[in-house]
Each structure stands twice: as structure tokens, then as C-alpha cells.
C-alpha atoms as a PDB file:
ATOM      1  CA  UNK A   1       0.000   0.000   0.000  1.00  0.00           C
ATOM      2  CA  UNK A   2       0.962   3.907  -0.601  1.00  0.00           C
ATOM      3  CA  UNK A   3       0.292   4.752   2.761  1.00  0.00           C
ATOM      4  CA  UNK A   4       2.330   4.683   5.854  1.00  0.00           C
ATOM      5  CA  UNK A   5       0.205   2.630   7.746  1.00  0.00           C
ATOM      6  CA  UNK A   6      -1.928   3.967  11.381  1.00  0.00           C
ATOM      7  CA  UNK A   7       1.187   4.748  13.240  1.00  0.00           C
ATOM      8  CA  UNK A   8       2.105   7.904  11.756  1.00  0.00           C
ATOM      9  CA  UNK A   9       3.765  10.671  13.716  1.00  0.00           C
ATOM     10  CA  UNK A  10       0.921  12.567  12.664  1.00  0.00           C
ATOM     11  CA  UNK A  11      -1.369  10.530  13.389  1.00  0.00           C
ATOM     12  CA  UNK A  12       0.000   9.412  16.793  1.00  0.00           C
ATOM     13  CA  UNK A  13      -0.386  13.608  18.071  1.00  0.00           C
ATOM     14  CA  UNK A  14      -3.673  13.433  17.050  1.00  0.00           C
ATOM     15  CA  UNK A  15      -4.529  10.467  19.439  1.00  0.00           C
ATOM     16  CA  UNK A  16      -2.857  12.892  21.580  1.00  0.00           C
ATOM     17  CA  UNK A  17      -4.894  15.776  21.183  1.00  0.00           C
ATOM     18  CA  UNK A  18      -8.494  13.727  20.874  1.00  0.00           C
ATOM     19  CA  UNK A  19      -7.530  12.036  24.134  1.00  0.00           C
ATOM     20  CA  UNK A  20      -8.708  15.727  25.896  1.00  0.00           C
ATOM     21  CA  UNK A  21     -11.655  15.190  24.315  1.00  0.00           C
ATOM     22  CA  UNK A  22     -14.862  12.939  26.372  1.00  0.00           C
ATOM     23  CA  UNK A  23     -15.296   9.870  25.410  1.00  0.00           C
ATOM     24  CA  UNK A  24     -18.897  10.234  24.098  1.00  0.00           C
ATOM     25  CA  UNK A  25     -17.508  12.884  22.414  1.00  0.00           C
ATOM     26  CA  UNK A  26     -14.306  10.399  20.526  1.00  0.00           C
ATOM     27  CA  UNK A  27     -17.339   7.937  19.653  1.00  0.00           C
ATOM     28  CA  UNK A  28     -19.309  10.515  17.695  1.00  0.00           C
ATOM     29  CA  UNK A  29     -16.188  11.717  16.133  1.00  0.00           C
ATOM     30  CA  UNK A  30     -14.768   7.980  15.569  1.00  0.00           C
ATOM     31  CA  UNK A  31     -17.945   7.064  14.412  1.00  0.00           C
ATOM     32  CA  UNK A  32     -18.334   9.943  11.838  1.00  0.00           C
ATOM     33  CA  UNK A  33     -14.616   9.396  10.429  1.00  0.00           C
ATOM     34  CA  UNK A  34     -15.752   5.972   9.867  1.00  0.00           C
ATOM     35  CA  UNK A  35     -18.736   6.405   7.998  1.00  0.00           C
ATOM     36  CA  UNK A  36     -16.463   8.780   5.485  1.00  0.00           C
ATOM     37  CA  UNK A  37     -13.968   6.381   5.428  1.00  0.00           C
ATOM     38  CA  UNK A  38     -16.741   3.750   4.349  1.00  0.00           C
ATOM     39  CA  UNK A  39     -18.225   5.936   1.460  1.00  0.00           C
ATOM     40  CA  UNK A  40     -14.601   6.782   0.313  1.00  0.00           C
ATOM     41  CA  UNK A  41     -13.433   3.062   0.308  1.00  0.00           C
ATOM     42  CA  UNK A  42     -17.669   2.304  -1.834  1.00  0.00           C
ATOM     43  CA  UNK A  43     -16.720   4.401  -4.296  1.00  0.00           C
ATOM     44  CA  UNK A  44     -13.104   3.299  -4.986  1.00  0.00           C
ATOM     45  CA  UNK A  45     -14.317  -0.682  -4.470  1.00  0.00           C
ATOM     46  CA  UNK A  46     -16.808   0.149  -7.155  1.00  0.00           C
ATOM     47  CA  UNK A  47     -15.048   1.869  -9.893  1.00  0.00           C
ATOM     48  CA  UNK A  48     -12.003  -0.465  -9.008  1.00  0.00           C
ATOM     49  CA  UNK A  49      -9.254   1.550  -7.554  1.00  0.00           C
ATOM     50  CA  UNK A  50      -6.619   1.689  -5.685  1.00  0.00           C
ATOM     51  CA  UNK A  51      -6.232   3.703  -2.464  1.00  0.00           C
ATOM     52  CA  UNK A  52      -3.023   6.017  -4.782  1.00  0.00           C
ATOM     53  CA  UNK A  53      -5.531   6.282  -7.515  1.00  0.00           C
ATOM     54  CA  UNK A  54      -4.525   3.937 -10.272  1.00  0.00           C
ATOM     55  CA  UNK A  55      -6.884   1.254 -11.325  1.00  0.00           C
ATOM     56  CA  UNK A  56      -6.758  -2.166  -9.781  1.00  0.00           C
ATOM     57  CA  UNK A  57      -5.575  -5.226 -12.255  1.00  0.00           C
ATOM     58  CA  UNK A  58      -8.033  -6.061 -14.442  1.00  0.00           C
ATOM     59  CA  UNK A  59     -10.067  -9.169 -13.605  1.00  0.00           C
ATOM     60  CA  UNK A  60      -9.386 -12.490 -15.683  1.00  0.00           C
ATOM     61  CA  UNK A  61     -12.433 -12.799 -18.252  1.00  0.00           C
ATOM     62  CA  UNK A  62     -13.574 -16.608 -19.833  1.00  0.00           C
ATOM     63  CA  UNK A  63     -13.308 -17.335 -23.407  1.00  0.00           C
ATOM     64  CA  UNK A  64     -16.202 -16.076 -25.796  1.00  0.00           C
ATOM     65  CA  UNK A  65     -19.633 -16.479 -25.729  1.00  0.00           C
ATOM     66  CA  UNK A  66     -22.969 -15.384 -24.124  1.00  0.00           C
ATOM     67  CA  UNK A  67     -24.497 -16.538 -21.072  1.00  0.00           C
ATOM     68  CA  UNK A  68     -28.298 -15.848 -20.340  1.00  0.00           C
ATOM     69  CA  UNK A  69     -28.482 -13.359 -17.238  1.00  0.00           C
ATOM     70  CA  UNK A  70     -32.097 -15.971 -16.220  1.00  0.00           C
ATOM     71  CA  UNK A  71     -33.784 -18.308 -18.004  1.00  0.00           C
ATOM     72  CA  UNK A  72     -36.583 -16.110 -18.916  1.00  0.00           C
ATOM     73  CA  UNK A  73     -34.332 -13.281 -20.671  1.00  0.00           C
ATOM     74  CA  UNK A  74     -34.237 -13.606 -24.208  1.00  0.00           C
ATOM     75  CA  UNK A  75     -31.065 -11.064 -24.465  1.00  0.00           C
ATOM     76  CA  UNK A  76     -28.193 -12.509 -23.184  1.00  0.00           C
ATOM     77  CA  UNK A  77     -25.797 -10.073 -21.620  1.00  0.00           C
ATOM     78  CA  UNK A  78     -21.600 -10.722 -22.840  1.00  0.00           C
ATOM     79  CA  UNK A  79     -19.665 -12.376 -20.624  1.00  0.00           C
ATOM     80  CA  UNK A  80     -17.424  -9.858 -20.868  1.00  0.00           C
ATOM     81  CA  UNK A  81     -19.529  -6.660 -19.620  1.00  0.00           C
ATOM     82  CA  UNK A  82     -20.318  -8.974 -16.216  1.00  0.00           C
ATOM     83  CA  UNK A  83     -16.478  -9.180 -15.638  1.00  0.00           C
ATOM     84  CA  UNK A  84     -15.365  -6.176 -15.342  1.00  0.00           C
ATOM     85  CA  UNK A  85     -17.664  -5.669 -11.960  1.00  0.00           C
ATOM     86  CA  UNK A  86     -15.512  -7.113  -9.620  1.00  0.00           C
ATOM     87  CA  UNK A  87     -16.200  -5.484  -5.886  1.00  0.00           C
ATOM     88  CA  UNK A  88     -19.552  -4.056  -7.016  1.00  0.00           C
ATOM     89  CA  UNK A  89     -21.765  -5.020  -4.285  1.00  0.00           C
ATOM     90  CA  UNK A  90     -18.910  -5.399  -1.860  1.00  0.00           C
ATOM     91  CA  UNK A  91     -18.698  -2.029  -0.750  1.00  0.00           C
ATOM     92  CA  UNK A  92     -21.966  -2.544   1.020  1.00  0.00           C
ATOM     93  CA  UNK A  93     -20.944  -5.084   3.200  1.00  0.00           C
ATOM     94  CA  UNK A  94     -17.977  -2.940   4.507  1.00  0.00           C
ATOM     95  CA  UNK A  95     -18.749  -2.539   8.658  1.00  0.00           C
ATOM     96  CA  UNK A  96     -17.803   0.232  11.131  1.00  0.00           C
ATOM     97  CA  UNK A  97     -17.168  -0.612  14.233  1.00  0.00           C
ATOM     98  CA  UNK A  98     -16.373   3.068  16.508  1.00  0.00           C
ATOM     99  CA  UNK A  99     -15.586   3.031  20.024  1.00  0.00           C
ATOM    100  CA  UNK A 100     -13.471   6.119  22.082  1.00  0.00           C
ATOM    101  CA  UNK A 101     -10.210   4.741  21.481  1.00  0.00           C
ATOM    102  CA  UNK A 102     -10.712   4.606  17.595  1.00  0.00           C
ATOM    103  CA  UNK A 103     -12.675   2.875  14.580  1.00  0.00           C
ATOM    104  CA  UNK A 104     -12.128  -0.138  12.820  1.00  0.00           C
ATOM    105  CA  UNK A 105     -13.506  -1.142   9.218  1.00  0.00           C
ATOM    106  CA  UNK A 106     -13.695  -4.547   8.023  1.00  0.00           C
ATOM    107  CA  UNK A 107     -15.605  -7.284   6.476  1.00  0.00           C
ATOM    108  CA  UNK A 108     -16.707 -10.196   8.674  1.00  0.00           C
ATOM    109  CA  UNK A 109     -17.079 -14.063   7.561  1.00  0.00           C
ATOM    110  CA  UNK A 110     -16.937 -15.340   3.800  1.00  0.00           C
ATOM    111  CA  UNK A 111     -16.125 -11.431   2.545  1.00  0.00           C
ATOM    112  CA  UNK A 112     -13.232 -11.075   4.958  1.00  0.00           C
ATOM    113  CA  UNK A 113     -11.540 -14.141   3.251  1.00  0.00           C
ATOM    114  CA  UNK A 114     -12.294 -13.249  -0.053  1.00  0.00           C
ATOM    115  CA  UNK A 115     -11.295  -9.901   0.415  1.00  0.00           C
ATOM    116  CA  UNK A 116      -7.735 -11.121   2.178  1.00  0.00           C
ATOM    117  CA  UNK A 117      -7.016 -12.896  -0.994  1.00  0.00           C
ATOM    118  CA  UNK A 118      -7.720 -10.080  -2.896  1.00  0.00           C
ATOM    119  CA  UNK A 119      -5.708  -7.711  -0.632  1.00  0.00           C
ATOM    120  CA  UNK A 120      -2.783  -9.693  -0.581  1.00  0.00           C
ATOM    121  CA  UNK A 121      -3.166 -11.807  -3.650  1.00  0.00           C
ATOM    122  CA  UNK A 122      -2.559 -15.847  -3.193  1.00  0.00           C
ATOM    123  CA  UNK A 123      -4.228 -19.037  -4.254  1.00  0.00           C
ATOM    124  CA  UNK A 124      -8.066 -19.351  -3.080  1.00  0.00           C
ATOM    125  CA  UNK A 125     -10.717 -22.038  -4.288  1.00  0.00           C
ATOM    126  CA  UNK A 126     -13.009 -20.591  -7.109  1.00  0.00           C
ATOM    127  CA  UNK A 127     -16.663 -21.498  -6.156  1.00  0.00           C
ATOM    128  CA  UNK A 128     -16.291 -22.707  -2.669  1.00  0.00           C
ATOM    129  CA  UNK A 129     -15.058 -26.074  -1.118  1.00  0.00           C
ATOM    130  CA  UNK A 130     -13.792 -28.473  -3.272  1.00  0.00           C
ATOM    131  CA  UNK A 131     -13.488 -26.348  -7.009  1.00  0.00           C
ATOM    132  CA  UNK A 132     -10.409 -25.988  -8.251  1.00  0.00           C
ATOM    133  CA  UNK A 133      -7.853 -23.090  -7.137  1.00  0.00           C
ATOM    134  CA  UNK A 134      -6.776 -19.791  -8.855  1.00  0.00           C
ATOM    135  CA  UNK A 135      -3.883 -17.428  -8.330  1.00  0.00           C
ATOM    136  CA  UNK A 136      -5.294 -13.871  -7.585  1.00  0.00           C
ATOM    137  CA  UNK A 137      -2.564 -11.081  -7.974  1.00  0.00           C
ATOM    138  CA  UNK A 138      -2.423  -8.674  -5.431  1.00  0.00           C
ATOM    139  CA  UNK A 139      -5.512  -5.936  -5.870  1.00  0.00           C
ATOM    140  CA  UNK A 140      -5.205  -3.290  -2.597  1.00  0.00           C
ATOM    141  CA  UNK A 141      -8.885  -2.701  -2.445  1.00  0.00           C
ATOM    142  CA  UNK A 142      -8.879  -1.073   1.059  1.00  0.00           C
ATOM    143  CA  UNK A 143      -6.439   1.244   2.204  1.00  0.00           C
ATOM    144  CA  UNK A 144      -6.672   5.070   2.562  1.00  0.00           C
ATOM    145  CA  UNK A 145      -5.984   7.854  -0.043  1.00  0.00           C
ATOM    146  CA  UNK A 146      -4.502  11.308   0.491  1.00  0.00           C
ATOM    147  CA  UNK A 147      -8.358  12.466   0.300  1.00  0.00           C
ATOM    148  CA  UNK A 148      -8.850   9.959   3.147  1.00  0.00           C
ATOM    149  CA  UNK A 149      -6.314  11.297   5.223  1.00  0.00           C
ATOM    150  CA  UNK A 150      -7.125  15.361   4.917  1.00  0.00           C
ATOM    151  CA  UNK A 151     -10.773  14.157   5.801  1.00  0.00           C
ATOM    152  CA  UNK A 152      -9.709  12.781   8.480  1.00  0.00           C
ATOM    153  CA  UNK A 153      -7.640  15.191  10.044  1.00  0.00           C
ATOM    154  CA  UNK A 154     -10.330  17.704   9.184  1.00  0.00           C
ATOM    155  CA  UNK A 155     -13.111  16.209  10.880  1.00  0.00           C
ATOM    156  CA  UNK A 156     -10.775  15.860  14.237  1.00  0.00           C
ATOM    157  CA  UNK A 157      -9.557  19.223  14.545  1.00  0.00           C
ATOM    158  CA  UNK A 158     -13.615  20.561  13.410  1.00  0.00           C
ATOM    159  CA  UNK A 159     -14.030  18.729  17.256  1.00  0.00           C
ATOM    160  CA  UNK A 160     -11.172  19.973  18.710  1.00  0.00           C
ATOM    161  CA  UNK A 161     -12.982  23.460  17.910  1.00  0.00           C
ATOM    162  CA  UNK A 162     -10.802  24.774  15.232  1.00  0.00           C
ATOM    163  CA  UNK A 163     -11.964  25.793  12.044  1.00  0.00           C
END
């Protein structure tokens, strides 16, 4: 990843400065940095980028043909178009967890593991138990941006009380 990871020096003064701060207080604010961080990290799982802003590797798509989106549809849609959708729908399965001593993102279950692959790249089984195994290259779906970071320094000095 691009980023430096949580334990920046900035970052670390900030923990320094919220600590002043009540802890109902760090919940609302942990809680609201969170939710920002969870529309952010939609957006860039849906259009398929990267935290630094180029686009992830392009998903593997299966030789020719059409495949019939149901039974009943008489226009079949490419096979092609359907690939290139990779983390549509896993943006909304992206939880917050905020407490006064910080917020944590994740997903939970099945989507954690399929999103660890993804993160880190490796060998994982295809349909579930028992179908055979790909390679998946390393993608970097979560991580945070420059954006990410301003916001998030923004929204903890707004409660600190400075502009």
C-alpha cells in the first residue's frame, strides 16, 4: 500500500490531542470518520481503484460467448460486460465498528476471506469447497488515499474546535 500505515507521527499527536476530548464525544467523532472512510473506500471498491488512484488489475475474463443473465431473458448479456464488476456489491458489506479509542472497518465471515485474498493476492478455491484453485494477484482494495487522510484530520480538529 501507498500509505504509511496507522502509526504515523501525525497521526500518533492526534490520538494525543483527541484524548482531551470525552469519550462520548471520541465515539461521535470515531464514528463519523468511519462512515467517510466507508463511502470513500464504496466508491473506490466500485469503480475499481486503488487507495493512490490507479486502477486495480483487471479481472481475468472466460473465453467467448454469451451466457443468459435468467432463463426467462431472451437477451443474453456478454460475458465480458459482467467481468469487469468485480467489488460491485462489496462495498456494502464494509462494517464500522467506533468506540473512544478509535474505529475499525472490516468485512466479517466469507467477505473477509475473499477480500484477504484479494488484498494480498494468493491461491483461493473458485466457487467454494472443493473447485479448483486460482492465483489472484495482489488488488489493494482497502487502504486510505490522500483524500482519506485530509478528511480525516479535518473532521478531528472541526471537534477539537478549530476551524
Amino acid at each position: 500500500m501507498a500509505d504509511d500505515g496507522p502509526l504515523d507521527p501525525l497521526f500518533e499527536r492526534i490520538a494525543d490531542l483527541a484524548s482531551a476530548i470525552e469519550p462520548g464525544q471520541r465515539r461521535k467523532v470515531a464514528r463519523g470518520i468511519g462512515n467517510d472512510l466507508r463511502s470513500s473506500m464504496r466508491r473506490r471498491l466500485r469503480d475499481n481503484i486503488k487507495p493512490d488512484g490507479e486502477p486495480m488489475i483487471a479481472r481475468k475474463v472466460k473465453s467467448g460467448g454469451l451466457r443468459p443473465k435468467r432463463l426467462r431473458d431472451t437477451k443474453p448479456e456478454p460475458i465480458r460486460a459482467r467481468s469487469k464488476r468485480m467489488f460491485l456489491k462489496a462495498g456494502k458489506r464494509l462494517k464500522v465498528d467506533a468506540s473512544p479509542d478509535g474505529v475499525s472497518m472490516g468485512f466479517r465471515g466469507h467477505d473477509a476471506r475473499v477480500m484477504g485474498v484479494h488484498q494480498y493476492g494468493g491461491q483461493d478455491n473458485v466457487g467454494g469447497s472443493g473447485s479448483p484453485k486460482a492465483d489472484y494477484p495482489a488488488r489493494e482494495p482497502m487502504g486510505l488515499s490522500k483524500e482519506d487522510r485530509e478528511r480525516i484530520l479535518e473532521r478531528v480538529f472541526t471537534s477539537l474546535g478549530e476551524p
